[in-house]
Protein backbone atom coordinates (compact mmCIF):
# COMPACT_ATOMS: atom_id res chain seq x y z
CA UNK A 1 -15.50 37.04 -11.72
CA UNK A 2 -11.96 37.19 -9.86
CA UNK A 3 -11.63 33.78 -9.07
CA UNK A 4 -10.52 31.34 -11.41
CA UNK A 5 -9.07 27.68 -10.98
CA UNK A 6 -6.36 26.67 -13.83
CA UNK A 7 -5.68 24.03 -15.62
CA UNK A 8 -2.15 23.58 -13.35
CA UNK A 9 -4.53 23.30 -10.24
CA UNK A 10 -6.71 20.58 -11.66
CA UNK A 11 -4.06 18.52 -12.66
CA UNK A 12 -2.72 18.90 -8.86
CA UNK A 13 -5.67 17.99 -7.44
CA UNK A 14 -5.93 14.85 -9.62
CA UNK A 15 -1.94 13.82 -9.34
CA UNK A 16 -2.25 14.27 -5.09
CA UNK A 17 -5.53 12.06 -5.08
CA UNK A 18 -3.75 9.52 -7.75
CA UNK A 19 0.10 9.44 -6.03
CA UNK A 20 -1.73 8.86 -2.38
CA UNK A 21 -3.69 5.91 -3.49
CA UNK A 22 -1.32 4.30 -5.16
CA UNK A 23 1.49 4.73 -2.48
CA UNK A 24 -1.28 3.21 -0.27
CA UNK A 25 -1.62 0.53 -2.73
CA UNK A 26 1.53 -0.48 -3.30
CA UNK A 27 1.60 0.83 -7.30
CA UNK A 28 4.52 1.67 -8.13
CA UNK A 29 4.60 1.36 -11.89
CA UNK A 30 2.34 4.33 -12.79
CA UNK A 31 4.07 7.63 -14.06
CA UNK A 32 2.36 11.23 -12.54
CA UNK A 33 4.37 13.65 -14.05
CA UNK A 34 1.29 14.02 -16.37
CA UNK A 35 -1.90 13.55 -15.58
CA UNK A 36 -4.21 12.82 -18.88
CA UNK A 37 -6.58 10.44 -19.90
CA UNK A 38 -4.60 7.69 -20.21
CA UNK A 39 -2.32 7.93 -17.11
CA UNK A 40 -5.59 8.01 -15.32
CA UNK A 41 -6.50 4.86 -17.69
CA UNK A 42 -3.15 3.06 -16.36
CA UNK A 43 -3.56 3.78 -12.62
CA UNK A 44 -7.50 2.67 -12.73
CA UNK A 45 -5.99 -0.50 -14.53
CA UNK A 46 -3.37 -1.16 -11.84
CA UNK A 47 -6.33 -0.83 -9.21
CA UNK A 48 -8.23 -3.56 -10.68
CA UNK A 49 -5.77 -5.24 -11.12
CA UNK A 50 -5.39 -6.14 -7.59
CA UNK A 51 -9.08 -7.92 -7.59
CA UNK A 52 -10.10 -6.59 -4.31
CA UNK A 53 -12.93 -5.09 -2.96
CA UNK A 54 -11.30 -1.99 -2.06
CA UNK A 55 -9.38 -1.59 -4.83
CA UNK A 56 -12.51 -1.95 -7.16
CA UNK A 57 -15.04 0.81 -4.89
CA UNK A 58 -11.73 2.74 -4.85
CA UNK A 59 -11.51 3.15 -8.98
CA UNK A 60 -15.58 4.04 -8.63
CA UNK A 61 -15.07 7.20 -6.19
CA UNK A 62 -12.28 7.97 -7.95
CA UNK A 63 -14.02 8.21 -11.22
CA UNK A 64 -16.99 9.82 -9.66
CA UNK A 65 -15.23 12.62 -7.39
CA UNK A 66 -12.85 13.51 -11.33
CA UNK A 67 -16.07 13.36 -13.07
CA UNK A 68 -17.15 15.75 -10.36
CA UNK A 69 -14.69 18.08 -10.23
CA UNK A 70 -14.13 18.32 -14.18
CA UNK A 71 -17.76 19.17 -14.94
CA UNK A 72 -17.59 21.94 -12.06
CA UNK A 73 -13.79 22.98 -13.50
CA UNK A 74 -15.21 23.30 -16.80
CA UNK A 75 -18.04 25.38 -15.95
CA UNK A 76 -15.86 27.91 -14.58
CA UNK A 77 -13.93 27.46 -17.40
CA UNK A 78 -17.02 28.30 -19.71
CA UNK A 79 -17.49 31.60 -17.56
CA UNK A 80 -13.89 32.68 -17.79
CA UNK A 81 -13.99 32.15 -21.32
CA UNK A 82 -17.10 34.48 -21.38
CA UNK A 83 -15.37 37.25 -19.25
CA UNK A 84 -12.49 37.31 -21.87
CA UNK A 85 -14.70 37.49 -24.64
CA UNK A 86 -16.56 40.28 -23.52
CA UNK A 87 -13.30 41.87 -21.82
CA UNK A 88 -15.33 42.84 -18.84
CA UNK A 89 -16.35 40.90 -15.55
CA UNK A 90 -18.55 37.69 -15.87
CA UNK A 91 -20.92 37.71 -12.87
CA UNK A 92 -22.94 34.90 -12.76
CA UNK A 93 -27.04 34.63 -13.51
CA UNK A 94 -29.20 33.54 -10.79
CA UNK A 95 -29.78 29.89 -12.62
CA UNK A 96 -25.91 29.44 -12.94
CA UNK A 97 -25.34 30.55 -9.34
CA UNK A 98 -27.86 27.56 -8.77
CA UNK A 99 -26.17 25.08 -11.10
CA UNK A 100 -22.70 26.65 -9.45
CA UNK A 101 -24.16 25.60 -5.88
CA UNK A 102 -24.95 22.00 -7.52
CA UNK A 103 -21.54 21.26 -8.69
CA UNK A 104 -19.43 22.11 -5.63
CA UNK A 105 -21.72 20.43 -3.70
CA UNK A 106 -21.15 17.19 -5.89
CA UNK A 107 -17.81 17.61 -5.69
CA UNK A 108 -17.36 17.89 -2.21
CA UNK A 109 -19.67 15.28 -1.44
CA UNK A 110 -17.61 13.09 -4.04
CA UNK A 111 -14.14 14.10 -2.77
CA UNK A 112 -15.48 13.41 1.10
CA UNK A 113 -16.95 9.95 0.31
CA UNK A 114 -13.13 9.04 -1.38
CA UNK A 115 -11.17 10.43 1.38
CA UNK A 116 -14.05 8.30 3.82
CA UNK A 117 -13.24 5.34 2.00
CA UNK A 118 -9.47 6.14 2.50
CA UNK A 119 -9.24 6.62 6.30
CA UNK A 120 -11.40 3.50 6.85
CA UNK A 121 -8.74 1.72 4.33
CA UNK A 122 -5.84 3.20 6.71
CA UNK A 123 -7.45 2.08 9.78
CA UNK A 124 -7.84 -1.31 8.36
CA UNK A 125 -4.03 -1.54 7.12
CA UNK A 126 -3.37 -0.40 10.75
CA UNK A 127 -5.81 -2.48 12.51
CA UNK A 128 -4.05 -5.72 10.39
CA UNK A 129 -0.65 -4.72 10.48
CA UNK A 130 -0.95 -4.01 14.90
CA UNK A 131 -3.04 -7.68 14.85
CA UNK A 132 -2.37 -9.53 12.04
CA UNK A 133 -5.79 -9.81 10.98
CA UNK A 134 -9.00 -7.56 10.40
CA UNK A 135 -10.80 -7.00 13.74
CA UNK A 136 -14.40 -8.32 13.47
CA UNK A 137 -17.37 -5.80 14.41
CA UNK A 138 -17.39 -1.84 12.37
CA UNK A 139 -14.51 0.03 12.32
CA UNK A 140 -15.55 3.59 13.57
CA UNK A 141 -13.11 6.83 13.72
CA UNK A 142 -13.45 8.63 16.91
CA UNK A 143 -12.49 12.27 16.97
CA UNK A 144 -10.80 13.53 20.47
């Protein structure tokens, strides 16, 4: 196994997805320059804190895409650990190439289902900030 995710990149991930929505937001009291439990704790906080909607489905795709990503994270963490053990390549089983396949597909699906959420939360800032008020009807994204 020659590909391995750190511990550096998952924090990334997690501090982009955290500093976007909160500049979207309007948080500005939240500190990223670590990104543990309870920095996570503090941003979710600050979301529901606002008592919207939004705000609120936005703290449950958050939670579900990090829950997402750590379990598939840790699982190639569990392999690398392996490989170092054994001091040779870890090539994965049949069942954990299946399981693999499982988490990346929950993690996409979870990261694509946030960043969904996001562009229809950017078109509604937009449509609100060009009109001064929601349009009625279903905002749709059109790609030229």
């Amino acid at each position: 196994m020659r590909i391995f995710i750190s511990e550096s990149d998952r924090q990334n991930a997690k501090r982009i997805t955290l500093m976007s929505l909160a500049n979207f937001f309007n948080i500005t009291n939240c500190d990223f320059t670590e990104i543990g439990a309870s920095q996570i704790e503090q941003f979710y906080k600050c979301l529901t804190n606002l008592n919207t909607r939004e705000a609120n489905e936005t703290v449950s795709l958050i939670k579900t895409y990090f829950n997402a990503y750590d379990e598939w994270f840790n699982f190639y963490k569990n392999a690398k650990d392996k490989e170092i053990a054994s001091g040779k390549d870890y090539y994965f089983t049949t069942e954990e190439q299946i399981t693999l396949s499982k988490l990346i597909k929950e993690r996409e699906e979870s990261l694509n289902a946030l960043q969904k959420m996001f562009e229809e939360l950017q078109l509604l800032k937009l449509n609100i900030k060009t009109f001064g008020k929601p349009l009625s009807g279903t905002i749709i994204q059109v790609k030229l």
